[in-house]
Protein backbone atom coordinates (compact mmCIF):
# COMPACT_ATOMS: atom_id res chain seq x y z
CA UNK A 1 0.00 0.00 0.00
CA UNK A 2 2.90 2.19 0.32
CA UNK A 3 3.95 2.32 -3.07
CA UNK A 4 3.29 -1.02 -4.59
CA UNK A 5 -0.23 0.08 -5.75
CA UNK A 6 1.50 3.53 -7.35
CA UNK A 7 4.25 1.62 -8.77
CA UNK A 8 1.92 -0.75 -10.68
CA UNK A 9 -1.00 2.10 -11.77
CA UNK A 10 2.24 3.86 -13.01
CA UNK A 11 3.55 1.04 -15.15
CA UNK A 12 -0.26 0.29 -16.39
CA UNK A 13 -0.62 3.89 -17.56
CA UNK A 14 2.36 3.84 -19.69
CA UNK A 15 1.47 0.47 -20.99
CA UNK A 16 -1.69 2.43 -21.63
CA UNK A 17 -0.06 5.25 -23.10
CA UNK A 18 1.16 2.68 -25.93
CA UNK A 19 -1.84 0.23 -26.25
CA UNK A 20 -4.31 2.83 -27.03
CA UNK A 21 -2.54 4.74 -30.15
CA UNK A 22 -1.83 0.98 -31.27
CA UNK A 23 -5.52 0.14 -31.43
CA UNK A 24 -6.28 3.45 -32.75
CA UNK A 25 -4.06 2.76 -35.83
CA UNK A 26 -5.47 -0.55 -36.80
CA UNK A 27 -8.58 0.91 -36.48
CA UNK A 28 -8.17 4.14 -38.43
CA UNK A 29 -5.39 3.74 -40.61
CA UNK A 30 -6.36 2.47 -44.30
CA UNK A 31 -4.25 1.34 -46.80
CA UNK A 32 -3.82 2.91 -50.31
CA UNK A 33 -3.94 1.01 -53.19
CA UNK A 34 -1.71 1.48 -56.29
CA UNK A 35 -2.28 -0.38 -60.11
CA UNK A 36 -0.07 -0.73 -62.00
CA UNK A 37 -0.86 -1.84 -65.55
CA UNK A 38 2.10 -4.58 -67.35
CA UNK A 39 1.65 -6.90 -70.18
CA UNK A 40 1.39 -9.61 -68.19
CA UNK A 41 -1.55 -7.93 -66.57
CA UNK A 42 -2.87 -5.45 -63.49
CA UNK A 43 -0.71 -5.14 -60.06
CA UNK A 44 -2.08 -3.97 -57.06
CA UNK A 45 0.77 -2.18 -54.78
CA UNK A 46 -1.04 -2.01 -51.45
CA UNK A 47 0.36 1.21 -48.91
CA UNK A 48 -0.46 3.07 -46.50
CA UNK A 49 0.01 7.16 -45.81
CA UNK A 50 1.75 8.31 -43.53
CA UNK A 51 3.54 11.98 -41.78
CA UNK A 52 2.33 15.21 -43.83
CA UNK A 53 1.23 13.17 -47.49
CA UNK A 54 -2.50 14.16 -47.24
CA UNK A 55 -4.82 11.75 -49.26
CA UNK A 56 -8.09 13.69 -51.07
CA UNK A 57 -11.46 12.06 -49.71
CA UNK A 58 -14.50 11.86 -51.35
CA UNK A 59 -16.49 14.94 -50.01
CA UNK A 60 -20.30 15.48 -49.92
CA UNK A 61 -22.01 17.55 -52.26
CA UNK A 62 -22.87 20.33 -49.80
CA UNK A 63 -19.39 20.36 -48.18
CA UNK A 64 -16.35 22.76 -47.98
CA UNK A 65 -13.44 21.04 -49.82
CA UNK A 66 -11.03 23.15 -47.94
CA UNK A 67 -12.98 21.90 -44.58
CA UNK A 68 -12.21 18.56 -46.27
CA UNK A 69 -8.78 19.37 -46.43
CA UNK A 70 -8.19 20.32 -43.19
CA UNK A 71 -9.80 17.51 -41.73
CA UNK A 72 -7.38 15.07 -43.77
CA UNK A 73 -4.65 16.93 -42.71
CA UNK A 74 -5.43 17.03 -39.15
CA UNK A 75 -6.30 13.45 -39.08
CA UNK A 76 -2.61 12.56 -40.75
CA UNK A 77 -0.91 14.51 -37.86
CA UNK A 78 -2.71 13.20 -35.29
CA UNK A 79 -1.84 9.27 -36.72
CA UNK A 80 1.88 10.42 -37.00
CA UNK A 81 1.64 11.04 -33.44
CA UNK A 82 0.37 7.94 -32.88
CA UNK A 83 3.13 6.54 -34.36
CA UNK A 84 5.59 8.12 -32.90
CA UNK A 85 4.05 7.82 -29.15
CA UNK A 86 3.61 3.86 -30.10
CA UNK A 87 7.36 3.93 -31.42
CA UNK A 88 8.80 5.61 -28.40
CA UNK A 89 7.21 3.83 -25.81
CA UNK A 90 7.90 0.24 -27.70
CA UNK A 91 11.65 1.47 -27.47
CA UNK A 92 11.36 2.29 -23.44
CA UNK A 93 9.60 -0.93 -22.75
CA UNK A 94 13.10 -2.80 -24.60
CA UNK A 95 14.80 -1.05 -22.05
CA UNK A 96 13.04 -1.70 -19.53
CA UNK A 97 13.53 -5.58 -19.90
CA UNK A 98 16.75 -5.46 -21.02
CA UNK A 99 17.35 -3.53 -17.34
CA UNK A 100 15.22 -6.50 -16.16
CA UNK A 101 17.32 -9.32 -17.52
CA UNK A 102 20.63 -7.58 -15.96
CA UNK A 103 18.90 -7.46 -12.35
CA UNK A 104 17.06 -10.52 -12.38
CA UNK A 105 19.79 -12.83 -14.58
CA UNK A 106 17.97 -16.69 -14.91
CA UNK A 107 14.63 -15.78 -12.94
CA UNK A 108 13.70 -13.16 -15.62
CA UNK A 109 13.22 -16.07 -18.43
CA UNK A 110 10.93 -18.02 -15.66
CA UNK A 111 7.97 -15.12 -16.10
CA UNK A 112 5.91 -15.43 -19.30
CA UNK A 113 4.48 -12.43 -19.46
CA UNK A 114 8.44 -11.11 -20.30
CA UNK A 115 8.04 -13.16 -23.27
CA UNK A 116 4.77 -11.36 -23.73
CA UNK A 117 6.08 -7.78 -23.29
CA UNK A 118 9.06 -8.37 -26.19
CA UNK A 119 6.66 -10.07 -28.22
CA UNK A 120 4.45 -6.87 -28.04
CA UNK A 121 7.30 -4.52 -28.61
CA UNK A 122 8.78 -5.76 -31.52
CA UNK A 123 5.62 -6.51 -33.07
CA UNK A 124 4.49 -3.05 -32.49
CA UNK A 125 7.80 -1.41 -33.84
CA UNK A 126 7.54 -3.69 -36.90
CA UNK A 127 4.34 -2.49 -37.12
CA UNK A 128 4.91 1.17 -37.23
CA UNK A 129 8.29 2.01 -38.66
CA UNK A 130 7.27 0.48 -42.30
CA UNK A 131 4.26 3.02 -41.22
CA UNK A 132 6.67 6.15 -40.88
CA UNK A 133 8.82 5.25 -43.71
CA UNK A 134 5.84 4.93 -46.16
CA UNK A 135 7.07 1.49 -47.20
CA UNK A 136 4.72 -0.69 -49.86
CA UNK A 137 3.72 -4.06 -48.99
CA UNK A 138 1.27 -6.15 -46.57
CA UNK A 139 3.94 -7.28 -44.43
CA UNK A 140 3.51 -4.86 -41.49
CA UNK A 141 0.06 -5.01 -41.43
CA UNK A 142 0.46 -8.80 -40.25
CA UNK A 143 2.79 -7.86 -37.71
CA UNK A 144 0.23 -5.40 -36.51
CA UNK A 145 -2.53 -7.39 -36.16
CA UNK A 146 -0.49 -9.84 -34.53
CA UNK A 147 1.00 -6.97 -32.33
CA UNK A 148 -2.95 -5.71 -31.10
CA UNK A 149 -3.56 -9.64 -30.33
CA UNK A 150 -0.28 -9.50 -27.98
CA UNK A 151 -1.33 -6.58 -26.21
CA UNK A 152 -4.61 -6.98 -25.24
CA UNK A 153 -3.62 -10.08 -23.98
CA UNK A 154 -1.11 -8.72 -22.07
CA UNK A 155 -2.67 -5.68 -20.53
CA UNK A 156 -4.79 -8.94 -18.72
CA UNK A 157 -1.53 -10.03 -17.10
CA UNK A 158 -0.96 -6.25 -16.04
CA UNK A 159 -3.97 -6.14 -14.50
CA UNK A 160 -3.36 -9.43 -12.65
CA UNK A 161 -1.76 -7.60 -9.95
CA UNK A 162 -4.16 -5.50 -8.54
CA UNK A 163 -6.54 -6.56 -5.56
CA UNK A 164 -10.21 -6.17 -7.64
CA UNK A 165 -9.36 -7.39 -10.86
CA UNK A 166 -6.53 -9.87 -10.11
CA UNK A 167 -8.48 -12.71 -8.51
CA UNK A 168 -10.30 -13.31 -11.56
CA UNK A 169 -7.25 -13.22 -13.88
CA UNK A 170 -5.83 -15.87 -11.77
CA UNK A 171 -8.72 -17.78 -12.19
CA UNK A 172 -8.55 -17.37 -15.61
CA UNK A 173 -5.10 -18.83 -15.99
CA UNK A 174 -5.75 -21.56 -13.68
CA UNK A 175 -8.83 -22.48 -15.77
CA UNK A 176 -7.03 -22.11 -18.77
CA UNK A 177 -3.98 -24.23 -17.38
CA UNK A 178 -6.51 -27.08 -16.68
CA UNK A 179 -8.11 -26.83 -20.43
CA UNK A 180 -5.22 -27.34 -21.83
CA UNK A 181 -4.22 -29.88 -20.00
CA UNK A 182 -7.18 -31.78 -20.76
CA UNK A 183 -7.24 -31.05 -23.95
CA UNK A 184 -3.73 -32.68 -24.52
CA UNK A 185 -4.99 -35.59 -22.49
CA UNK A 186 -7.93 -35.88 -24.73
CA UNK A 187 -5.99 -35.47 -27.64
CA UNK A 188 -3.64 -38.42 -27.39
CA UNK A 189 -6.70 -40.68 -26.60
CA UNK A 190 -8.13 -39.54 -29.37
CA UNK A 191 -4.74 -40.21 -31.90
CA UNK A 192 -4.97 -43.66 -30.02
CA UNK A 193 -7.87 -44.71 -31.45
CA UNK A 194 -7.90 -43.11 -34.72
CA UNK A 195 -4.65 -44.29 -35.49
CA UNK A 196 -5.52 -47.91 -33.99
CA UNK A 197 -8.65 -47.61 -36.08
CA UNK A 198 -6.66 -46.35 -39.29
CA UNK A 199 -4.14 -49.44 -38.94
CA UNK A 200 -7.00 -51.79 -38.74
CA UNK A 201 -9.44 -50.79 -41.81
CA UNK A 202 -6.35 -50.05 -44.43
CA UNK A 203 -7.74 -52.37 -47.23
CA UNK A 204 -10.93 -53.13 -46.18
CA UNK A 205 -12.62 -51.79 -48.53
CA UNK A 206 -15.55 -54.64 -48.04
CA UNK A 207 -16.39 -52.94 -44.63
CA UNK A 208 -15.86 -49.61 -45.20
CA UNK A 209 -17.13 -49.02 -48.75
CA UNK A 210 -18.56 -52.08 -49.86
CA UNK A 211 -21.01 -51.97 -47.13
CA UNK A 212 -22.07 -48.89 -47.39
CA UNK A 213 -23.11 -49.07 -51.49
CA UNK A 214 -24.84 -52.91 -50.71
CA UNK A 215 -26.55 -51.39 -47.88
CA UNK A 216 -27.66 -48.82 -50.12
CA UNK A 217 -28.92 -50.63 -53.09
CA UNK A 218 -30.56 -53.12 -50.36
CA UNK A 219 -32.64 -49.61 -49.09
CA UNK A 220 -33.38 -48.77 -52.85
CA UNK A 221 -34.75 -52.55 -53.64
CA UNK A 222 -36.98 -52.69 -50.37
CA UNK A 223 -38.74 -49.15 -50.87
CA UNK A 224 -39.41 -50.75 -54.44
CA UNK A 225 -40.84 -53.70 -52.55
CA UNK A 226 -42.60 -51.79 -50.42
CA UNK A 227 -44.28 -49.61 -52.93
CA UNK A 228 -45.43 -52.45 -54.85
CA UNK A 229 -46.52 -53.82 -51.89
CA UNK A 230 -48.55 -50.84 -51.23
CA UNK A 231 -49.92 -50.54 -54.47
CA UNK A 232 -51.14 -54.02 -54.74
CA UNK A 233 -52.56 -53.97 -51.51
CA UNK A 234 -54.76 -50.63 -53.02
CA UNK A 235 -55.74 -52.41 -55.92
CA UNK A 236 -57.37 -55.05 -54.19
CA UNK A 237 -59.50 -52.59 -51.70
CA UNK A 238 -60.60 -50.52 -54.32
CA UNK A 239 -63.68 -51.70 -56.49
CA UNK A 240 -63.26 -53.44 -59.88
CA UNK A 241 -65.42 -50.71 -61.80
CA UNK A 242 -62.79 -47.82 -60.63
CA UNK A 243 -59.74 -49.64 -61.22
CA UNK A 244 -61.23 -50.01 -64.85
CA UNK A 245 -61.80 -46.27 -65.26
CA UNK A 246 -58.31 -45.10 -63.80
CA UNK A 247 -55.97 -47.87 -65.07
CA UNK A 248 -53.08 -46.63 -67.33
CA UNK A 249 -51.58 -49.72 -69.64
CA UNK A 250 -49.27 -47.57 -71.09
CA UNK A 251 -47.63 -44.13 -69.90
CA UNK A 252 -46.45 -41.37 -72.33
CA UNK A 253 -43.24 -39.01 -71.28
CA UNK A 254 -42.62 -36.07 -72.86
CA UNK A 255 -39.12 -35.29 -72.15
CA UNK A 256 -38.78 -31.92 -73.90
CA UNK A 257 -41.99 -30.62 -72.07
CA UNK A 258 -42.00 -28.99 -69.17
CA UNK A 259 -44.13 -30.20 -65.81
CA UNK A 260 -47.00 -28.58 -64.92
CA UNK A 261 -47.37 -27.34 -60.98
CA UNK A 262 -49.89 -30.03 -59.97
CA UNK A 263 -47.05 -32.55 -61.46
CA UNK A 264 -44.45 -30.48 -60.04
CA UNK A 265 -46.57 -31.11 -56.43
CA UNK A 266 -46.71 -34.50 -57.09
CA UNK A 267 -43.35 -35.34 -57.65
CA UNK A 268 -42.36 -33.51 -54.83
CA UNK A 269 -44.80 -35.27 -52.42
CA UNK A 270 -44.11 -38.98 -53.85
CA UNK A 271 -40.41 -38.44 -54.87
CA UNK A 272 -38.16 -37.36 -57.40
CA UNK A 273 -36.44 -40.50 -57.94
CA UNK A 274 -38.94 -41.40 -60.14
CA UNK A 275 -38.76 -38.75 -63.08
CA UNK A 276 -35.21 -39.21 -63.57
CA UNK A 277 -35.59 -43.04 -63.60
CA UNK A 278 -38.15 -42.32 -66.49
CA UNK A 279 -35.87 -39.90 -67.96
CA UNK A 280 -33.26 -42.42 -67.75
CA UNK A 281 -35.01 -45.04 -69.39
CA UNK A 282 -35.90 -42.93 -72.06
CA UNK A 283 -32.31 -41.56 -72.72
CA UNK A 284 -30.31 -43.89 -75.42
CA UNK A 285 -27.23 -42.16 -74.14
CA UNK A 286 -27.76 -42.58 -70.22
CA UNK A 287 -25.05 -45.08 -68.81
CA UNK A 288 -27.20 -45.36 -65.58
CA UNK A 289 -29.29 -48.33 -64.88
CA UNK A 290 -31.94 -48.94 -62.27
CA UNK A 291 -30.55 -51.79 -59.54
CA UNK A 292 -32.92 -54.53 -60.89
CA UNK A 293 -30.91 -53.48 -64.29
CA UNK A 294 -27.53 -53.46 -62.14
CA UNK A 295 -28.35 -56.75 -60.73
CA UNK A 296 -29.71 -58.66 -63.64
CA UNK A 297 -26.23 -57.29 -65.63
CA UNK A 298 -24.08 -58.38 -63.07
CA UNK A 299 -25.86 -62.09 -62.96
CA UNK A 300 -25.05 -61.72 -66.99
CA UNK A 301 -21.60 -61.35 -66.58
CA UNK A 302 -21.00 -64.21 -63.94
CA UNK A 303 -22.63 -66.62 -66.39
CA UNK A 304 -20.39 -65.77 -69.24
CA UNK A 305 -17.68 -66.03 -66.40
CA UNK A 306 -18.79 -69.38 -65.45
CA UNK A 307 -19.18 -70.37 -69.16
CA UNK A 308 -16.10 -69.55 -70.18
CA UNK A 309 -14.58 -71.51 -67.27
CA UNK A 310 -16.56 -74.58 -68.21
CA UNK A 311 -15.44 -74.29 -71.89
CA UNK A 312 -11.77 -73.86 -70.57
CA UNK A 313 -12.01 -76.92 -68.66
CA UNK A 314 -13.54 -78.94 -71.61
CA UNK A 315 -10.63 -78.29 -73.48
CA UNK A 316 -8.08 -79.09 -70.73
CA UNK A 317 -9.89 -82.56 -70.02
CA UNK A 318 -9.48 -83.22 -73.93
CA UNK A 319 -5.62 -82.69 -73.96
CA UNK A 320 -5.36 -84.93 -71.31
CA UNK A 321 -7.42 -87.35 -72.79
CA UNK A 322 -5.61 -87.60 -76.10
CA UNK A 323 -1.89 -87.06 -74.39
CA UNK A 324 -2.43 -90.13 -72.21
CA UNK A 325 -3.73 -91.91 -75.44
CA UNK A 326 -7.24 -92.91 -73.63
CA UNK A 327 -9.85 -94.59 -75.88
CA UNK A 328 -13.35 -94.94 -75.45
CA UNK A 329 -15.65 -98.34 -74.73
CA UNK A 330 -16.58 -99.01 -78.12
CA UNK A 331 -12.87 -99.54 -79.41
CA UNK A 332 -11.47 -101.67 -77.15
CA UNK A 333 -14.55 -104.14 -76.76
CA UNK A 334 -14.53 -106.26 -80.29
CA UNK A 335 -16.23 -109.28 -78.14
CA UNK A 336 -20.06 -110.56 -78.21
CA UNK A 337 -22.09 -108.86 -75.21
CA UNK A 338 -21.75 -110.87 -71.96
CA UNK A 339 -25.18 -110.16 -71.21
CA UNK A 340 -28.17 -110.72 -73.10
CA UNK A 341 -31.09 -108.32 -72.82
CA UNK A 342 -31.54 -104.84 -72.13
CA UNK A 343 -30.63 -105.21 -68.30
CA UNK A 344 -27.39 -105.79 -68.68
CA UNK A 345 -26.39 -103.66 -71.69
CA UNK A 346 -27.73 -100.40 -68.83
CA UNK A 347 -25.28 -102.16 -66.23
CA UNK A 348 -22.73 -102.03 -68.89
CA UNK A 349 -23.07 -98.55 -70.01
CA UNK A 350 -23.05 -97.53 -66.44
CA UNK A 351 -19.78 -99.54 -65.86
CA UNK A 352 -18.37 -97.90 -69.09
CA UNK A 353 -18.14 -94.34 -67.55
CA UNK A 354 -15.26 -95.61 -65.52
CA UNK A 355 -13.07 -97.62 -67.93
CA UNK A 356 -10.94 -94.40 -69.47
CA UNK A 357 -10.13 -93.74 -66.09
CA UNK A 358 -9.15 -97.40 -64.80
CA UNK A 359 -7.07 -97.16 -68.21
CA UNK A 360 -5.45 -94.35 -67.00
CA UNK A 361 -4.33 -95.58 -63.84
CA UNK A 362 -3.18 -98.70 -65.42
CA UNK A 363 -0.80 -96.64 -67.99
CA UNK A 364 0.72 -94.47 -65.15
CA UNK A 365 1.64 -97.91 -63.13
CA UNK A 366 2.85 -99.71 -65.59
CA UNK A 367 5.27 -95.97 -66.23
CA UNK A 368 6.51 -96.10 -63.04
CA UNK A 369 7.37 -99.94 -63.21
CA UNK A 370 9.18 -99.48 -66.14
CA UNK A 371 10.75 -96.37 -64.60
């Protein structure tokens, strides 16, 4: 109470002193734009102005330009000042820390908001000196909107340290010191399980895809179901006499016609699946089919699969037939029939089935016992 409190009001008005000209800049301060016209096309050179170069403003109709002009040039004054006041007291607050870091040696590094009053600084004097040397380019404008960030921030710290105010600041950080902390917490459970997850479903595209489209063309076949379900079940509650009368054999689409509202209505209410389908149906050069069409093609092309399969094993069995020189029944048996009667010429054809392959066998012994 003796002079603790005046010490830190002190310090908080000069902080003041350069926080409020800072946010008065970004405010007020506009940047100029310059084109330039090249072959290669238009450049925009984006600047600001600064010290005694007065920009002309659009006036009102009614108003005195030389009011105007004193109005401009008052206003770029009173932003030079600004500039200068944010300049100078950027400069005292550098040596202010650097007087800090000689006194306090290791503990000064310990405090974050030091780290938080150079940050300011520097990002203030980047801010402004491009300002007062009229310098083109963006660059500075970055720096000061990071630089109004930093303060703000950091005028919470300075107000940390009085009795009213400081209670909930500390709160503040602790709260904030807890968030984060969960948030990390959270965060590695969560790159746990995503990465666990990744590992497992790289290449399975059955459950991850696969699923999905089936269990989408399963939903599109059922409402079909369903809707023929329905309208059967309306046909047979409805009398014969009106089912005569409002029965359609054949439907007519007019694809270069537009809909009329009540159709329009109806589509909307019952679903628009059902006009494109028709459209699509109707369209020669449409590559989409309906999934009764998808399904029946598919089917198609398994058959001609399994066909071709068949055919390829056909041919295989007939190479091996004639390379191990196998003969049928009717060559090898020159002989009377040993039975008489139709009986036994069915038990013989049924024995028959097996002789090219008792042949077989006997070729590949007698190999090996020659081998």
């Amino acid at each position: 109470n003796a002079y603790g409190s005046k010490a830190h009001i002190l310090n908080l008005g000069i902080y003041t002193l350069s926080l409020l000209p800072l946010s008065y800049l970004i405010v007020n301060l506009r940047s100029s734009a310059t084109l330039n016209s090249t072959a290669n096309g238009t450049h925009v050179n984006l600047g600001s102005t600064a010290l005694d170069k007065v920009q002309y403003l659009k006036l009102p109709i009614n108003e005195n330009p030389r009011d105007g002009f004193l109005q401009n040039h008052t206003q770029s004054y009173f932003l030079t000042v600004c500039m200068f006041l944010v300049l100078a007291l950027n400069l005292y607050a550098i040596g202010k820390e650097v007087m800090q870091i000689v006194q306090q040696r290791s503990n000064y590094f310990r405090d974050i908001a030091n780290g938080l009053d150079w940050a300011t600084a520097i990002s203030s004097i980047m801010f402004v000196v491009p300002l007062l040397l009229n310098s083109d380019g963006t660059w500075h404008w970055q720096a000061g909107a990071y630089a109004v960030f930093v303060s703000w921030f950091n005028f919470l710290l300075y107000l940390q340290r009085f009795e009213h105010f400081g209670i909930y600041v500390v709160m503040f950080g602790e709260i904030m010191r807890t968030l984060f902390s969960i948030i990390m917490l959270f965060f590695f459970l969560m790159l746990a399980f995503g990465l666990s997850f990744y590992a497992l479903m790289i290449g399975q595209i059955g459950l991850a895809v696969g699923d999905i489209a089936e269990v989408q063309k399963n939903a599109t076949l059922k409402r079909i179901a369903m809707q023929i379900d329905l309208h059967t079940g309306l046909e047979e509650k409805l009398p014969y006499w009106f089912m005569k009368r409002v029965d359609q054999p054949k439907v007519t689409e007019y694809p270069n016609r537009k809909c009329k509202t009540k159709a329009n209505l109806l589509y909307l209410f019952l679903g628009l699946d059902e006009k494109r389908e028709v459209h699509t149906r109707l369209n020669t050069n449409s590559h989409q089919l309906t999934p009764v069409e998808y399904e029946l093609q598919k089917q198609k092309y398994r058959l001609k699969e399994m066909g071709s399969v068949l055919e390829k094993q056909h041919n295989l069995l007939k190479l091996i037939i004639q390379k191990m020189e196998i003969t049928s029944e009717a060559e090898d048996h020159d002989g009377p029939d040993p039975f008489r009667g139709g009986v036994g010429r069915q038990r013989l054809n049924r024995k028959s089935k097996w002789l090219p392959l008792v042949k077989a066998m006997k070729a590949g012994c007698n190999v090996n016992t020659h081998c």
